[in-house]
Protein backbone atom coordinates (compact mmCIF):
# COMPACT_ATOMS: atom_id res chain seq x y z
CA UNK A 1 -56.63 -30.39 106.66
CA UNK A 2 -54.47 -30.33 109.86
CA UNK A 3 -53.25 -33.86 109.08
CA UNK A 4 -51.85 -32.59 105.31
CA UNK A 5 -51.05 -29.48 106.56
CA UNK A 6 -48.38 -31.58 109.13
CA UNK A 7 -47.42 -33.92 106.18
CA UNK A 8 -46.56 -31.16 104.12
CA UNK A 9 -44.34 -29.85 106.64
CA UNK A 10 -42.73 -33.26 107.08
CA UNK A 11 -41.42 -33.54 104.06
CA UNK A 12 -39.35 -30.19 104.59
CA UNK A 13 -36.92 -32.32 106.81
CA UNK A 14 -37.28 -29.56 109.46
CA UNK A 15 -34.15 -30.59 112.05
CA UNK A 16 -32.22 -30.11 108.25
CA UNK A 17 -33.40 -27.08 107.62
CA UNK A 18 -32.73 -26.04 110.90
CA UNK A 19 -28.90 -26.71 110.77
CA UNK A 20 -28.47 -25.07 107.63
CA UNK A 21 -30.61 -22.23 108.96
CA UNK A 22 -28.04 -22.38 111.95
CA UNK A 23 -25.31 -22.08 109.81
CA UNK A 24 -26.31 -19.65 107.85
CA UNK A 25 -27.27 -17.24 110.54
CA UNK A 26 -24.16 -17.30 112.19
CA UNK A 27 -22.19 -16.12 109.38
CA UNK A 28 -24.74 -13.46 109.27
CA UNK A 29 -23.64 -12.78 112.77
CA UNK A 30 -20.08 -13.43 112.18
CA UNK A 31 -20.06 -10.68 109.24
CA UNK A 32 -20.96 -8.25 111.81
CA UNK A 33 -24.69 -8.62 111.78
CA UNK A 34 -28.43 -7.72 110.68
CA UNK A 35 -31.50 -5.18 111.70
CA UNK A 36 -33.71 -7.49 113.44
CA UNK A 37 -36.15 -7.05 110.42
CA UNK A 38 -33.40 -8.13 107.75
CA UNK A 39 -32.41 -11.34 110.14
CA UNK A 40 -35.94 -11.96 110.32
CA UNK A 41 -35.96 -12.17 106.40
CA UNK A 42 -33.07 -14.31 106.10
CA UNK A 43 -34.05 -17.08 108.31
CA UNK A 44 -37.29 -17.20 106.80
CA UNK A 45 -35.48 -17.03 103.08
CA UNK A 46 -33.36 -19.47 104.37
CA UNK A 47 -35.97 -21.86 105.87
CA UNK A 48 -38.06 -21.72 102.59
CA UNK A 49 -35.31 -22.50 100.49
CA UNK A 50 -33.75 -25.63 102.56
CA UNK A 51 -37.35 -26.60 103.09
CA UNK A 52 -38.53 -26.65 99.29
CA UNK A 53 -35.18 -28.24 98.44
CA UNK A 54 -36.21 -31.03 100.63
CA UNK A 55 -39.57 -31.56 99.74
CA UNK A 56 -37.85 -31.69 95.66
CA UNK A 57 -35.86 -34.33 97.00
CA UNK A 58 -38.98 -36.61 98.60
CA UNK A 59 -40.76 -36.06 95.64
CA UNK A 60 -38.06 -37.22 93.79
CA UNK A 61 -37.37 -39.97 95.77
CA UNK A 62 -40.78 -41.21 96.74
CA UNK A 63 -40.01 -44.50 94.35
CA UNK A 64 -36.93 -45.76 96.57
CA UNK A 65 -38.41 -44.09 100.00
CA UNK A 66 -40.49 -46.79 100.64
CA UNK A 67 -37.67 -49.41 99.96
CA UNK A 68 -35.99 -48.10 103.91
CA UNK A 69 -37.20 -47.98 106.76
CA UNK A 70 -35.69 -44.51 107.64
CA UNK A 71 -38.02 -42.76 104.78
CA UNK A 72 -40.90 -45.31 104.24
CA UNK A 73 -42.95 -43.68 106.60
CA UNK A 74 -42.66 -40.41 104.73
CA UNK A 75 -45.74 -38.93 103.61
CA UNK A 76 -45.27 -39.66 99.67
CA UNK A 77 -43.89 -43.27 100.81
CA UNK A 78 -46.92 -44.64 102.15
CA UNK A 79 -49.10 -42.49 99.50
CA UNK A 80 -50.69 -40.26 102.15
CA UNK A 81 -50.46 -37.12 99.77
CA UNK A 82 -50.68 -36.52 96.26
CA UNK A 83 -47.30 -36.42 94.53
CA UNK A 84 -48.16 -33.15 92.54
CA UNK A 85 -49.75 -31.51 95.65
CA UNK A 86 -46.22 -32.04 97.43
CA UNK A 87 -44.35 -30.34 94.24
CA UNK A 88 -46.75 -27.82 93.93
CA UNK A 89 -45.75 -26.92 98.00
CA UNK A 90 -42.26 -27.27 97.21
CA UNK A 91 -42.27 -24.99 94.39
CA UNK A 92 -44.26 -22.42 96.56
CA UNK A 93 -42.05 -22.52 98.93
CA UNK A 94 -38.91 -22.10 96.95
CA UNK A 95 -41.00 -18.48 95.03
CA UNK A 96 -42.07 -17.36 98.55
CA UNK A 97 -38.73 -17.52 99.91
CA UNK A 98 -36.35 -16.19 96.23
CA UNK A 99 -39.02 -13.34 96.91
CA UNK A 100 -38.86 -12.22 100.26
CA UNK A 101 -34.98 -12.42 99.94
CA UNK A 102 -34.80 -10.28 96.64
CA UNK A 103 -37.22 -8.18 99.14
CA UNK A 104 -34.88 -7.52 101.26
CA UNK A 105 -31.50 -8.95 101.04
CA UNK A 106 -28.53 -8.42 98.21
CA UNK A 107 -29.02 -10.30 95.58
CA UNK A 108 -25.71 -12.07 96.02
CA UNK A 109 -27.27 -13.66 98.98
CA UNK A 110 -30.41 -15.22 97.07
CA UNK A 111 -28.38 -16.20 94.46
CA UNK A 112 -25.98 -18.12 97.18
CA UNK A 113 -29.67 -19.42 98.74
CA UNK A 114 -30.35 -20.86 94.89
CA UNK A 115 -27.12 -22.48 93.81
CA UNK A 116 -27.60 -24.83 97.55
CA UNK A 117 -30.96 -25.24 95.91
CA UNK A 118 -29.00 -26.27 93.04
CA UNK A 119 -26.51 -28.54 94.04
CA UNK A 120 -29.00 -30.36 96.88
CA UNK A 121 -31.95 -31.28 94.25
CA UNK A 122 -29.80 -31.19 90.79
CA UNK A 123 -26.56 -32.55 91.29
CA UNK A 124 -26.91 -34.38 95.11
CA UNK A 125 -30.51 -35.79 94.23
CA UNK A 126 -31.12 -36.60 90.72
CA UNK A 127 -27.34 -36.85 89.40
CA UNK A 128 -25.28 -38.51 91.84
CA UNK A 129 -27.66 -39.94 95.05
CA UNK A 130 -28.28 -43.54 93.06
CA UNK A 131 -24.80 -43.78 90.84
CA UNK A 132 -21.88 -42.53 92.52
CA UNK A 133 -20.83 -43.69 96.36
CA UNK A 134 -18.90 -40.05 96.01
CA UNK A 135 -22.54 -38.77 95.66
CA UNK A 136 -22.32 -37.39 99.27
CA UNK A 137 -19.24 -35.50 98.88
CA UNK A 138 -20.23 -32.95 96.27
CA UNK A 139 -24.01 -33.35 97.11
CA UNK A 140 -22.17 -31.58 100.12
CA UNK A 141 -21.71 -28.82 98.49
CA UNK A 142 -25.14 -27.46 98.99
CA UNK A 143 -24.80 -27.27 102.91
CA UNK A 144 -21.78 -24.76 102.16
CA UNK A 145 -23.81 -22.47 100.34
CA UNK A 146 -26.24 -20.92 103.29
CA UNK A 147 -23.05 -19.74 105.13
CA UNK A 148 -21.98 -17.80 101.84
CA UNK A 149 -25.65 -16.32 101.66
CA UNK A 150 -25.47 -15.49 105.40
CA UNK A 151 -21.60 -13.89 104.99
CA UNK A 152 -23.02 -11.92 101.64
CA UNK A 153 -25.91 -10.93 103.22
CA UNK A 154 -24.53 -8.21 105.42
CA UNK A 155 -21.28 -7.82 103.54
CA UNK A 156 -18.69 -8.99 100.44
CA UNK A 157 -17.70 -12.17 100.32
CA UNK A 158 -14.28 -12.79 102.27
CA UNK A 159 -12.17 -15.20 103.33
CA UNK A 160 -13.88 -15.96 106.67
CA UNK A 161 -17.30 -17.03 104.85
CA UNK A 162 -15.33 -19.30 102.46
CA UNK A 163 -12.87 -21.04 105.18
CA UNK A 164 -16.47 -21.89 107.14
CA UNK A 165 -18.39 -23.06 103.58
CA UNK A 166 -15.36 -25.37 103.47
CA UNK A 167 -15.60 -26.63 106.50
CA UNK A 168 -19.17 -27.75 106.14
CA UNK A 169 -18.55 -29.27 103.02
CA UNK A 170 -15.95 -31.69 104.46
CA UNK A 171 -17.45 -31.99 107.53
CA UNK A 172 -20.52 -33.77 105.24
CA UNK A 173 -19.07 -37.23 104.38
CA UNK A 174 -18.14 -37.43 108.20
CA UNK A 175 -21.84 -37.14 109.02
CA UNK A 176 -23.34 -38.42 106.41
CA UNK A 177 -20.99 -42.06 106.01
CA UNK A 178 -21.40 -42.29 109.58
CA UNK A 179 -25.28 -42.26 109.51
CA UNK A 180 -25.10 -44.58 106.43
CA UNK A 181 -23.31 -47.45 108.41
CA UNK A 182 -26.19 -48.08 110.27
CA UNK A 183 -28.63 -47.93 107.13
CA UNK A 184 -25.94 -49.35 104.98
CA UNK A 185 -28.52 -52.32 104.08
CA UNK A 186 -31.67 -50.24 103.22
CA UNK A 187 -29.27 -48.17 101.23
CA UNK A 188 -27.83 -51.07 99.24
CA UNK A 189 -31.75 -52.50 99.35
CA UNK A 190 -32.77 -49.50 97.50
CA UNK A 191 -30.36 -48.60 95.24
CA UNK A 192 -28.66 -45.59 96.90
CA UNK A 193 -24.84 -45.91 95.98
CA UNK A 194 -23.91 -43.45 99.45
CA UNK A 195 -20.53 -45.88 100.40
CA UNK A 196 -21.27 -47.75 102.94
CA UNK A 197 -23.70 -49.53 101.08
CA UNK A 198 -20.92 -50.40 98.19
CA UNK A 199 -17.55 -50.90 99.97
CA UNK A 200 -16.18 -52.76 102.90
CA UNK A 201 -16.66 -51.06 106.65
CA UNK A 202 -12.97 -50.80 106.80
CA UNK A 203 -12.92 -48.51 103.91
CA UNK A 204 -15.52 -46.75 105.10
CA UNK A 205 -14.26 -45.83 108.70
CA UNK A 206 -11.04 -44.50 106.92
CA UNK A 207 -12.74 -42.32 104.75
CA UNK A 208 -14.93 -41.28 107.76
CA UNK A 209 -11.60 -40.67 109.78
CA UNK A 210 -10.19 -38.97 106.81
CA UNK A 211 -13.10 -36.26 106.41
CA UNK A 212 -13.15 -35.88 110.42
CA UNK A 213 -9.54 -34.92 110.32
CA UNK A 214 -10.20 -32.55 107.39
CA UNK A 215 -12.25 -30.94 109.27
CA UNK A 216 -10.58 -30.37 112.26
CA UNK A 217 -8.15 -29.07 109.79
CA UNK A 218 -10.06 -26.29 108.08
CA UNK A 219 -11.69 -25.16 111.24
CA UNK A 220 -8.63 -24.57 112.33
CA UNK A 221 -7.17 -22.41 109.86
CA UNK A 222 -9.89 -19.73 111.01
CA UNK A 223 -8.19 -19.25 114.31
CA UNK A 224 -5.89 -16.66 113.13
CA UNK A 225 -8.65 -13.90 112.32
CA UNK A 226 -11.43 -15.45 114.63
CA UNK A 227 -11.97 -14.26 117.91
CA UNK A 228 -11.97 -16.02 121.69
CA UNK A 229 -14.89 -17.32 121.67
CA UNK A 230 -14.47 -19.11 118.83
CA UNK A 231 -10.75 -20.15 119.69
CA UNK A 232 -12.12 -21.78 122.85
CA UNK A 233 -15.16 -23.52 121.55
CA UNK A 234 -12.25 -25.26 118.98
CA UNK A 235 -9.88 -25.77 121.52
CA UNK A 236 -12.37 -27.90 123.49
CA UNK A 237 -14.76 -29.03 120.89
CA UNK A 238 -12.09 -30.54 118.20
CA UNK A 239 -10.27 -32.77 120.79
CA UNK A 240 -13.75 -34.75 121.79
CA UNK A 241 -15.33 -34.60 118.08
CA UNK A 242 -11.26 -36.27 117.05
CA UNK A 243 -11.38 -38.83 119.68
CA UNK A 244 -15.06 -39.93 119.26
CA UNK A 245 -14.39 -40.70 115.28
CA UNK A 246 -10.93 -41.96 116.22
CA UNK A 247 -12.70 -44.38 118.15
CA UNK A 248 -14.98 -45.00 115.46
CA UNK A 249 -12.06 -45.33 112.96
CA UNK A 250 -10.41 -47.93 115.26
CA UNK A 251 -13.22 -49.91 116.55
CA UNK A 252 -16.45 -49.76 114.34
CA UNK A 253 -19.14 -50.80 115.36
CA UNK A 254 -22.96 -49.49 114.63
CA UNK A 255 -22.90 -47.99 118.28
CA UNK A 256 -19.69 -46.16 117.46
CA UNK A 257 -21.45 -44.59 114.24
CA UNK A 258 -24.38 -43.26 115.80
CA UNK A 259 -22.30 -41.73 118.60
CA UNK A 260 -20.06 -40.11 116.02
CA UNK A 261 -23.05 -38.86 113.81
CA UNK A 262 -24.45 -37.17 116.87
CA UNK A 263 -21.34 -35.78 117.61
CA UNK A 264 -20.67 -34.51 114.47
CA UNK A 265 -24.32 -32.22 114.82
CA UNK A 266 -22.44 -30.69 117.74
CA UNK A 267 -19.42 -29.76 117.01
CA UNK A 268 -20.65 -28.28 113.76
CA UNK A 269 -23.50 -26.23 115.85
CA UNK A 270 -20.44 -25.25 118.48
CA UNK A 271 -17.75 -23.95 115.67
CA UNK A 272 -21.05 -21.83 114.23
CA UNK A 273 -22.36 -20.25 116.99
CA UNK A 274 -19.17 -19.01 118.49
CA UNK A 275 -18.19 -17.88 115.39
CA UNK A 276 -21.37 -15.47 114.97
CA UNK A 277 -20.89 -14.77 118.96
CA UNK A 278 -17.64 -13.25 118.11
CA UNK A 279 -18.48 -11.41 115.41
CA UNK A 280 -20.95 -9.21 117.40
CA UNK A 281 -19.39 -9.71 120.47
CA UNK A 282 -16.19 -7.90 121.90
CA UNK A 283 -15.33 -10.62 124.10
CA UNK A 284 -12.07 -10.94 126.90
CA UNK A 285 -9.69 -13.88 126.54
CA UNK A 286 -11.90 -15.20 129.24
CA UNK A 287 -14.39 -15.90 126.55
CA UNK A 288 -12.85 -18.66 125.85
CA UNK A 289 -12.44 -20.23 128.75
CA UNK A 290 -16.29 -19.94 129.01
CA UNK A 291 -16.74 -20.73 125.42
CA UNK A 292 -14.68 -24.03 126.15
CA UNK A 293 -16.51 -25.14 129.36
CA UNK A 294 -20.11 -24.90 127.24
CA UNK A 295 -18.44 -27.19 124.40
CA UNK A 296 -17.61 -29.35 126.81
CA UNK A 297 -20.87 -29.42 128.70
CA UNK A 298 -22.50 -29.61 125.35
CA UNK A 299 -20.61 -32.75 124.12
CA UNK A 300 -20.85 -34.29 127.27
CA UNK A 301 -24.85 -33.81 127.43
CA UNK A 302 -25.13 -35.74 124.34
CA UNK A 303 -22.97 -38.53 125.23
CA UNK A 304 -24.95 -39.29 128.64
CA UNK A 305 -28.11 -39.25 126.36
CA UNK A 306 -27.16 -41.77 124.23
CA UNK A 307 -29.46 -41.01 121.40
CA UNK A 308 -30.44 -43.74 118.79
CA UNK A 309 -30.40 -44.17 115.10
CA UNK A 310 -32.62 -47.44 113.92
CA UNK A 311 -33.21 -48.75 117.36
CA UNK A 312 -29.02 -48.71 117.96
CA UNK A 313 -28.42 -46.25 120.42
CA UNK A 314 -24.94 -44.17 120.65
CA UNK A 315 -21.93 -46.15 122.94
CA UNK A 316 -21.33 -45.34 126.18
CA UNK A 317 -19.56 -42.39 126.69
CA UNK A 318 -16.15 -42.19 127.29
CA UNK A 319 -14.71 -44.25 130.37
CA UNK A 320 -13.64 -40.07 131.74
CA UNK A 321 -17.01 -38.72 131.81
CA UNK A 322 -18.13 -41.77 133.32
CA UNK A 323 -16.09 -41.47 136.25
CA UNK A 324 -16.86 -37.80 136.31
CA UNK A 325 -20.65 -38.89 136.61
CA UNK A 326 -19.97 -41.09 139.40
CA UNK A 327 -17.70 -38.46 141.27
CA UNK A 328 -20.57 -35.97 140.80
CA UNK A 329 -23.23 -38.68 142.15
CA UNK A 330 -21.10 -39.41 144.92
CA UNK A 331 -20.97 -35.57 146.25
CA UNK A 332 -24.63 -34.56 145.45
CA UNK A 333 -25.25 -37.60 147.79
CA UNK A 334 -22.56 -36.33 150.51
CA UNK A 335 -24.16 -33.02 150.18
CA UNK A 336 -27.56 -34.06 150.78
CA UNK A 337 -27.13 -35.86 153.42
């Protein structure tokens, strides 16, 4: 039982659900906030829905799953759980989160939850995943949504919550084209038209460098009615997410890919969280300065890691934070003695 218990819950792509869940909460925060019990609500709405959507999509997919690496060791890949078992816990979890939202949040907010539902399973999934290399794009679409559910949650929709559901959306193809040039041949392999798997590298790294600039681009047209915290996070943040995808643009290169994938889960997680910071927060101008030197720290962090994607692990970081490394080395030795 404990074994199909964790299988279930594998198939709700949890680190997913957790960035939309991320999202989402800090436009609650950024529309001025919840009662503890109503934010409670939401992120368990909002985990239910991006985690039935996902299990929809491996049950979906569980023919061409076992065809990649990435997803062949998914539970319904390697036929470790019965196919209607998994829908049936999909479906449950989409009716137990649509009704502890219409519990007790509007009903513009579920309905917000439902249309991500919508346009991850229906129009990302089954429409566009295997026959359009565009697929990504407006399959992007349902990552936009949670912020609008988070925004209407506490209040009307405004401009704020639509400028951030835009950025998401073209943020997407910069994260998700990067991620596909180092699957690009278990893509192609098993029919998924995402396009790196159908069009030449170069192509791809300008269309990656295109939707990075985009979304530099939108974040930045939230400045004007955003507060310091957020201001500072973007000053700091769009600079190193620019030049890590510049690189990528100019160079290639697998190692360059994952490094800009990774990057790309950052600065999306920075622009969010200050945003909800500052709208519950009456921060000083200094707030940015401190909201910069955490964006910083945070990027940095995850360049020195070097994570991996497919046994290739992110490139080096930049030839500055090297040398900052080294300078740091050098005086915890000095001060140690």
């Amino acid at each position: 039982m404990t074994r199909v218990f964790h299988d279930l819950l594998s198939l709700t792509k949890p680190r997913i659900a957790a960035l939309l869940c991320l999202t989402g909460t800090g436009a609650t925060f950024a529309a001025g906030g919840l009662a503890p019990w109503r934010l409670v609500t939401f992120v368990l709405a909002g985990l239910g829905m991006a985690g039935g959507a996902a299990v929809c999509n491996c049950y979906y997919d569980r023919d061409i799953d076992p065809a990649m690496d990435r997803t062949a060791d998914r539970p319904l890949a390697r036929g470790a759980l019965d196919p209607r078992l998994a829908l049936a816990f999909g479906v449950g979890l989409l009716a137990a989160a649509t009704g502890i939202g219409l519990w007790a949040l509007p009903t513009v907010s579920v309905a917000y939850m439902w249309l991500g539902v919508a346009a991850y399973v229906g129009l990302y999934t089954v429409l566009l995943k295997r026959r359009h290399p565009l697929g990504v794009v407006l399959g992007g679409s349902a990552g936009s949504f949670p912020v609008l559910a988070g925004w209407t949650a506490v209040r009307p929709l405004a401009t704020p919550a639509v400028v951030m559901a835009a950025l998401v959306f073209v943020w997407t193809p910069a994260h998700a084209w990067a991620l596909g040039v180092v699957y690009r041949d278990e893509f192609a392999a098993a029919g998924v038209a995402t396009l790196p798997a159908v069009t030449t590298l170069a192509r791809v790294r300008r269309a990656v460098w295109i939707s990075a600039l985009g979304t530099v681009g939108v974040a930045t047209l939230l400045v004007p009615v955003a507060g310091p915290i957020y201001a500072g996070a973007l000053a700091a943040g769009a600079p190193l997410f620019g030049s890590v995808y510049r690189t990528f643009y100019r160079v290639g290169g697998e190692s360059r890919a994952v490094r800009a994938f990774f990057t790309s889960n950052v600065f999306l997680a920075a622009t969010f969280v200050a945003w909800g910071v500052d709208g519950v927060v009456a921060a000083e101008p200094v707030g940015a300065v401190v909201a910069a030197a955490v964006t910083v720290t945070a990027f940095v962090g995850l360049w020195i890691a070097r994570p991996s994607l497919d046994g290739v692990r992110a490139s080096p970081p930049p030839a500055w934070v090297q040398r900052t490394v080294r300078a740091c080395d050098r005086l915890r030795v000095r001060v140690t003695g």
